[in-house]
PDB file of N, CA and C in Angstrom:
ATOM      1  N   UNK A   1     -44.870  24.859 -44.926  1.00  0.00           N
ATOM      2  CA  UNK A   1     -43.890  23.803 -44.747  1.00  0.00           C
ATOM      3  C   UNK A   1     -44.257  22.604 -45.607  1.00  0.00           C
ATOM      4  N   UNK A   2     -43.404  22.030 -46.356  1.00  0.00           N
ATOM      5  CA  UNK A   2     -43.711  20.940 -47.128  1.00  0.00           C
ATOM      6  C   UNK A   2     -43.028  19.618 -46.236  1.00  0.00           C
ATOM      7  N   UNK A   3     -43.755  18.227 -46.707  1.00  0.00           N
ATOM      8  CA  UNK A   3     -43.419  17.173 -45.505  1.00  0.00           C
ATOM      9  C   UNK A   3     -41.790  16.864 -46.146  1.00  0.00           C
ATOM     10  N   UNK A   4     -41.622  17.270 -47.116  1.00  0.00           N
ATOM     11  CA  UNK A   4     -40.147  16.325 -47.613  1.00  0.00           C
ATOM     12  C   UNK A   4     -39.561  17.935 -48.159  1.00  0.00           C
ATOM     13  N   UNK A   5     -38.202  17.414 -48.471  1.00  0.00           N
ATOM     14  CA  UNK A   5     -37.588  18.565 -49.374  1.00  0.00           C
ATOM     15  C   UNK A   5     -37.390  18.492 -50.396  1.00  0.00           C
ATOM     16  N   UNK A   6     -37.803  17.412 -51.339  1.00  0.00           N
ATOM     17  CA  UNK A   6     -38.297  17.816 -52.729  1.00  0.00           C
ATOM     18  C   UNK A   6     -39.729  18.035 -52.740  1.00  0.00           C
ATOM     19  N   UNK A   7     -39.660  19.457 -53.709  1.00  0.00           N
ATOM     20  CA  UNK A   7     -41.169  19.696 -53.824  1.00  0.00           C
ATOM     21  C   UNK A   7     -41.752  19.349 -55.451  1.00  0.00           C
ATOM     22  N   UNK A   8     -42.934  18.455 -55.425  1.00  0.00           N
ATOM     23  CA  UNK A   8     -42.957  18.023 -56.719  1.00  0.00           C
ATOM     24  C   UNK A   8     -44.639  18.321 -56.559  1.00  0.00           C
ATOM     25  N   UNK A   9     -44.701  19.267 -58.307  1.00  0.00           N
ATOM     26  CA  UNK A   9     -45.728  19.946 -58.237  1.00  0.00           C
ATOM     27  C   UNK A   9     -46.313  19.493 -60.304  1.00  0.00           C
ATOM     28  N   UNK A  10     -48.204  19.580 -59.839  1.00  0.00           N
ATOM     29  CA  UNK A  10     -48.115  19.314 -61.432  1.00  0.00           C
ATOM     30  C   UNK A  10     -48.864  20.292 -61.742  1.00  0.00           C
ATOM     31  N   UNK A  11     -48.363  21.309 -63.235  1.00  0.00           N
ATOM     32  CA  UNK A  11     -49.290  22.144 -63.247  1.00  0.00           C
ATOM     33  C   UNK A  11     -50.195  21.928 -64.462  1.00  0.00           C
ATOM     34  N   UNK A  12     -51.734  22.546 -63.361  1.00  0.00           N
ATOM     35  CA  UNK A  12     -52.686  22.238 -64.060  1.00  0.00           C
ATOM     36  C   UNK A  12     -53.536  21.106 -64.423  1.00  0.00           C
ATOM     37  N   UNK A  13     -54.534  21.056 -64.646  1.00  0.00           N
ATOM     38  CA  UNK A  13     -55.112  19.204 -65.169  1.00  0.00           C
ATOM     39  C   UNK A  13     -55.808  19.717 -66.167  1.00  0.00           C
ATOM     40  N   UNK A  14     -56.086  18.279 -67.165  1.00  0.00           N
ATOM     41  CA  UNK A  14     -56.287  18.034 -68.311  1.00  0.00           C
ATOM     42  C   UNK A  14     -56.476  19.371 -69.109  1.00  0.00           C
ATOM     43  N   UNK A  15     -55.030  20.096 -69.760  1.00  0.00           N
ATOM     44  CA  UNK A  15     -55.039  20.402 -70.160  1.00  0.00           C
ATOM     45  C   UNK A  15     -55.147  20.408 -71.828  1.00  0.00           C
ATOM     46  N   UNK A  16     -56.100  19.244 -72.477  1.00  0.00           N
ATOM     47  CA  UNK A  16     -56.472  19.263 -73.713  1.00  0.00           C
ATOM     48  C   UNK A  16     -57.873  18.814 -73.493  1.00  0.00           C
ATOM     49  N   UNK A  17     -58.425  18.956 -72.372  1.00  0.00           N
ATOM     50  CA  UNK A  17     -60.314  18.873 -72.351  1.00  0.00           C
ATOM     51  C   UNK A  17     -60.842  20.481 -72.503  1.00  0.00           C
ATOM     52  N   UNK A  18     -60.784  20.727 -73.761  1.00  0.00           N
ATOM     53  CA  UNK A  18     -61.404  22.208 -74.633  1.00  0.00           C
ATOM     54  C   UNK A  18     -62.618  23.028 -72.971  1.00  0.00           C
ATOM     55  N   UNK A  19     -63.247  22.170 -72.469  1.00  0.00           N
ATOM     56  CA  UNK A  19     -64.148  22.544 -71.718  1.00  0.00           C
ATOM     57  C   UNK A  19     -63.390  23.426 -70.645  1.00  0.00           C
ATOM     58  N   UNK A  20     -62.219  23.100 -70.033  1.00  0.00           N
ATOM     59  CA  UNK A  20     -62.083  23.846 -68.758  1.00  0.00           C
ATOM     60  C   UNK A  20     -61.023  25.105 -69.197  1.00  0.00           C
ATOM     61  N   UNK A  21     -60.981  24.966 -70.478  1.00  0.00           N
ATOM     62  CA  UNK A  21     -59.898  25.911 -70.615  1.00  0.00           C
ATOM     63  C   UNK A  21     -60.771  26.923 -71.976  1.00  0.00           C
ATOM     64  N   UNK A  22     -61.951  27.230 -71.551  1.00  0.00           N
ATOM     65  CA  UNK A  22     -63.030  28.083 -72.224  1.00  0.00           C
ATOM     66  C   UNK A  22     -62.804  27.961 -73.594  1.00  0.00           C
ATOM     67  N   UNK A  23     -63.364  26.610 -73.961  1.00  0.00           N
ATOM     68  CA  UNK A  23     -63.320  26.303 -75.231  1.00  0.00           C
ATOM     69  C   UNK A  23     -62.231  26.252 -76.396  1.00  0.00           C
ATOM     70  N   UNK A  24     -61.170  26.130 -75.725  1.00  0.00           N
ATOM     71  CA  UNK A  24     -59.909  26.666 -76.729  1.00  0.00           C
ATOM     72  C   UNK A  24     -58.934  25.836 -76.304  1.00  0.00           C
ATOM     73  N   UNK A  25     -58.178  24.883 -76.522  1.00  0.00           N
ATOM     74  CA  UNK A  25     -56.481  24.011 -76.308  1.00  0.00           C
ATOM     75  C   UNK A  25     -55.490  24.818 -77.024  1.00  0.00           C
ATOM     76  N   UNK A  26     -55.165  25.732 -76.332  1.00  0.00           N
ATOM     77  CA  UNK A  26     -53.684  26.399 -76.473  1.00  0.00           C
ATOM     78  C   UNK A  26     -52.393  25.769 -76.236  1.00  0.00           C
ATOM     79  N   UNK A  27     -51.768  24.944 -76.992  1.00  0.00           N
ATOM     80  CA  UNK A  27     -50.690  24.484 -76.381  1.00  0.00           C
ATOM     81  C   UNK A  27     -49.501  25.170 -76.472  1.00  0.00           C
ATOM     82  N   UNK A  28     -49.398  26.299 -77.329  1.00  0.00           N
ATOM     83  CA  UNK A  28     -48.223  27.648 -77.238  1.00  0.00           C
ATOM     84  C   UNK A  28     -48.311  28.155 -75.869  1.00  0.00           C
ATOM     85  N   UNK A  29     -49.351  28.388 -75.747  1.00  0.00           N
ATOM     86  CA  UNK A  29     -50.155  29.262 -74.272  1.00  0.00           C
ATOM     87  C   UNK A  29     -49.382  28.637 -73.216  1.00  0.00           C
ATOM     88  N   UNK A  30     -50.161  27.352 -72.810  1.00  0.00           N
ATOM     89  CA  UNK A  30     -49.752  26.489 -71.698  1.00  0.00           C
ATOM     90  C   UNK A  30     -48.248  26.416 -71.813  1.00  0.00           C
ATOM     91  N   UNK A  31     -47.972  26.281 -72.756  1.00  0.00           N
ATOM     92  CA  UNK A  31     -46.304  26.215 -72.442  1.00  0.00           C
ATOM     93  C   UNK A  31     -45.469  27.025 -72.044  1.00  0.00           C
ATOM     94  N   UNK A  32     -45.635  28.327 -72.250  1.00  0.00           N
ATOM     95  CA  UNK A  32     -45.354  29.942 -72.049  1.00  0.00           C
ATOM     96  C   UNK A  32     -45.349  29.972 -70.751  1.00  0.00           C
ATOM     97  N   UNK A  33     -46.807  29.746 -70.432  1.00  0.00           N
ATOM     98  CA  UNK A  33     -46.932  29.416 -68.530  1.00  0.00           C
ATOM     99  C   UNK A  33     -46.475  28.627 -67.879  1.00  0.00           C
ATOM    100  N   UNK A  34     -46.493  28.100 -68.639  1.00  0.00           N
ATOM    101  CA  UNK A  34     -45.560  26.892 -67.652  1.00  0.00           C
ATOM    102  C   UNK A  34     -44.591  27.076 -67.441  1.00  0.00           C
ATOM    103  N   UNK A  35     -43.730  27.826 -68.534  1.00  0.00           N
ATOM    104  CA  UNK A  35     -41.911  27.887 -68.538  1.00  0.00           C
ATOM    105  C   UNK A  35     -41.704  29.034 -67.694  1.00  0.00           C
ATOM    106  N   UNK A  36     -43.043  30.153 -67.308  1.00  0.00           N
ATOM    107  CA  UNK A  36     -42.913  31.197 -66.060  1.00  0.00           C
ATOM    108  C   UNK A  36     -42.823  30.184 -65.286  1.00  0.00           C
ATOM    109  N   UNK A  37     -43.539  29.932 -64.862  1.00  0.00           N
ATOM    110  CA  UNK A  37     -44.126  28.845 -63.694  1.00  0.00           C
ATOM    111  C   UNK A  37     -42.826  28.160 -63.044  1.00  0.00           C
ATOM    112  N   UNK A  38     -42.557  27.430 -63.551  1.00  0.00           N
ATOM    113  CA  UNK A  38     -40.769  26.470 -63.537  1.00  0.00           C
ATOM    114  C   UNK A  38     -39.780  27.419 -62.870  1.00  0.00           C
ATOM    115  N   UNK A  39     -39.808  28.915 -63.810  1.00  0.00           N
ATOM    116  CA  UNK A  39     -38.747  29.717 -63.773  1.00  0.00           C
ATOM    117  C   UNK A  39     -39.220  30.310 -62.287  1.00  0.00           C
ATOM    118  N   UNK A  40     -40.429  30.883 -61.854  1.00  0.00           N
ATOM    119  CA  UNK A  40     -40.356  31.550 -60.455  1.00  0.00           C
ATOM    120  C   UNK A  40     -40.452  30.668 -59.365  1.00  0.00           C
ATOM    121  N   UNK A  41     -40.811  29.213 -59.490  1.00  0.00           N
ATOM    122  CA  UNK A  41     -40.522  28.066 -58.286  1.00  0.00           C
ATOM    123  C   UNK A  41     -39.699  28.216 -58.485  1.00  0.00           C
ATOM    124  N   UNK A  42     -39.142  27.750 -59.268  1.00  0.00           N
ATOM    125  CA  UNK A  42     -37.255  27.046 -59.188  1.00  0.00           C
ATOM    126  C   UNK A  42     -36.803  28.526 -58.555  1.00  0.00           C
ATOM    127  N   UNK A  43     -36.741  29.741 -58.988  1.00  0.00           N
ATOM    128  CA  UNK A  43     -36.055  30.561 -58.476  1.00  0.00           C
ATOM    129  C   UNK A  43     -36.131  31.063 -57.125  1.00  0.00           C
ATOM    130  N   UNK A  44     -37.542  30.081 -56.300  1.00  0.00           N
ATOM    131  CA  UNK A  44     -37.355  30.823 -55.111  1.00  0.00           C
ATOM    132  C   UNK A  44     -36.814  29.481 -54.278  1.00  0.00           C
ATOM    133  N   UNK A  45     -36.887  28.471 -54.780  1.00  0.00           N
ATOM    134  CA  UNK A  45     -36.215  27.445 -54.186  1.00  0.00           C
ATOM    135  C   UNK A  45     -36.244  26.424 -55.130  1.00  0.00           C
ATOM    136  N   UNK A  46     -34.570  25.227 -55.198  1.00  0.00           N
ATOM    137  CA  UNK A  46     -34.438  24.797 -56.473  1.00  0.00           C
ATOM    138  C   UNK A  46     -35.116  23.164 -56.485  1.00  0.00           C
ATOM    139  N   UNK A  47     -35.351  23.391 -54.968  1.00  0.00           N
ATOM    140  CA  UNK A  47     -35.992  21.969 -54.837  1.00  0.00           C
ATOM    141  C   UNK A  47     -37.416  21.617 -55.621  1.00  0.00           C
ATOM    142  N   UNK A  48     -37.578  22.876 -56.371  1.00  0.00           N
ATOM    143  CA  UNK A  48     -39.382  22.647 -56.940  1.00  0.00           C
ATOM    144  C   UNK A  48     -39.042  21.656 -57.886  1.00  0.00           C
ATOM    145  N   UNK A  49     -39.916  20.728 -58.543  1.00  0.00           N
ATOM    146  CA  UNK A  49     -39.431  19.946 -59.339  1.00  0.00           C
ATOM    147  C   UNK A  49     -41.430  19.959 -59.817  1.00  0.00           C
ATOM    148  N   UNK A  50     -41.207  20.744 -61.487  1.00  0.00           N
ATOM    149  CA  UNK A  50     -42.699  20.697 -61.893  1.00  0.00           C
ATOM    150  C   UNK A  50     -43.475  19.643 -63.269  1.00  0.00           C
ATOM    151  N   UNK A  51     -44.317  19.492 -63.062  1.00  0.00           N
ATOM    152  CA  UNK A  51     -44.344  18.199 -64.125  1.00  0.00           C
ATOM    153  C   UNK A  51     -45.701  18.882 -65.201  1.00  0.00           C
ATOM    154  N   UNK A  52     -45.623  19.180 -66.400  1.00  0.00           N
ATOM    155  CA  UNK A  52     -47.192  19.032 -66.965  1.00  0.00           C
ATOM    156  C   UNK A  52     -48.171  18.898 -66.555  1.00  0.00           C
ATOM    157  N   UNK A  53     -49.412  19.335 -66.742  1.00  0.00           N
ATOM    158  CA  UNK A  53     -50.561  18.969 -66.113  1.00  0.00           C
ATOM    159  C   UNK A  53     -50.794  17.574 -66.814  1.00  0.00           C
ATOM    160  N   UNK A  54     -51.446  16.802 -66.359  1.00  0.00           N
ATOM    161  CA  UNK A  54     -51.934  15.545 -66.819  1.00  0.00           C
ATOM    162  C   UNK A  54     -53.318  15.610 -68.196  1.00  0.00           C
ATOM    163  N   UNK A  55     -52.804  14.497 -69.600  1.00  0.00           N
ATOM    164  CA  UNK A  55     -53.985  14.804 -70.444  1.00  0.00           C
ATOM    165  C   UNK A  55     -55.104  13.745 -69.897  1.00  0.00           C
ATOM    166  N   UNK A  56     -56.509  14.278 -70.823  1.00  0.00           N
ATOM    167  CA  UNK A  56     -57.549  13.987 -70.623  1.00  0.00           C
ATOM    168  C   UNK A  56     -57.987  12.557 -71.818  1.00  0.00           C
ATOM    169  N   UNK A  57     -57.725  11.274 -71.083  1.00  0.00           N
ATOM    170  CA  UNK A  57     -57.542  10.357 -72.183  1.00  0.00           C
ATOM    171  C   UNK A  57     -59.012  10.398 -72.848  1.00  0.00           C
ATOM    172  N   UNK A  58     -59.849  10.950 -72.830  1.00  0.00           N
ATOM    173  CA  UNK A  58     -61.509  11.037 -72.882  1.00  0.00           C
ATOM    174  C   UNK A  58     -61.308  12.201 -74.230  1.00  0.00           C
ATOM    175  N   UNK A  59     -60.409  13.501 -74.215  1.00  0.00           N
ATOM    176  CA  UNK A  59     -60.353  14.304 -74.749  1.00  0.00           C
ATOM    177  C   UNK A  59     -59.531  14.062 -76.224  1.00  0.00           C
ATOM    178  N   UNK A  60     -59.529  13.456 -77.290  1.00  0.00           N
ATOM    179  CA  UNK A  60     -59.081  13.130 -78.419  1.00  0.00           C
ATOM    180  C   UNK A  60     -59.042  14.206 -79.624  1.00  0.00           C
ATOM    181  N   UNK A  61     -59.844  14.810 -79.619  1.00  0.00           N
ATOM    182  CA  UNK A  61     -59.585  15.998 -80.508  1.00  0.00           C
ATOM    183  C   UNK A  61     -60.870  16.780 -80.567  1.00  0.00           C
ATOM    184  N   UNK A  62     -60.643  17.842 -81.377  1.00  0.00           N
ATOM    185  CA  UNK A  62     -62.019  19.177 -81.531  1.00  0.00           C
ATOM    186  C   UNK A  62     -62.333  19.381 -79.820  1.00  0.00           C
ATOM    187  N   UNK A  63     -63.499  19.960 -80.044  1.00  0.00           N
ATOM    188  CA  UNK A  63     -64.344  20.380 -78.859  1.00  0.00           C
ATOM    189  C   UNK A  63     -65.048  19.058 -78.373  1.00  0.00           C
ATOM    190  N   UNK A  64     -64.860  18.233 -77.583  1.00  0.00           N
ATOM    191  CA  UNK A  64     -65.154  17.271 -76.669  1.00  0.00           C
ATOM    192  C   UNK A  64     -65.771  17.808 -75.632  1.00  0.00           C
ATOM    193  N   UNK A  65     -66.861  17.574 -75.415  1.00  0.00           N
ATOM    194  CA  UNK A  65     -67.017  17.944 -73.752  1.00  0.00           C
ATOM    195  C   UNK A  65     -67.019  16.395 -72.960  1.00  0.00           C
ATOM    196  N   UNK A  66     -65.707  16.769 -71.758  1.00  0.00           N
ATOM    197  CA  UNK A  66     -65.934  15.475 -71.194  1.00  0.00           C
ATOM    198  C   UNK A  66     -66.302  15.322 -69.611  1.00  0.00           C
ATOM    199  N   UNK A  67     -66.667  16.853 -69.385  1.00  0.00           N
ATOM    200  CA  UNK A  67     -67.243  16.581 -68.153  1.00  0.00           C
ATOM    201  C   UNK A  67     -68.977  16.327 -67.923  1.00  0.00           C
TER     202      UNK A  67
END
């Protein structure tokens, strides 16, 4: 049961910190998944409402480790 009836969901976190995503920032990738992702919430109810995972303002480019 969710407390409200919009359901607002974010997928994933810092998805451009190279570290949690085994050394590699795919952003073709993540997007692919994501657009499943969208497509089987929304299709089981339209109230899902999904947002990007949030970037890693620490994470600027190459292999950063920022944890």
């Amino acid at each position: 049961d969710w407390p409200t009836q919009l359901r607002f969901i974010s997928v994933f976190n810092e998805v451009n910190a190279s570290e949690y995503w085994g050394w590699e920032i795919n952003p073709e990738s993540y997007a692919q998944v994501l657009s499943k992702l969208i497509d089987l919430l929304r299709g089981s109810d339209p109230n899902f409402f999904v947002m990007n995972g949030a970037f890693n303002a620490s994470a600027r480019g190459g292999k950063v480790h920022t944890g």
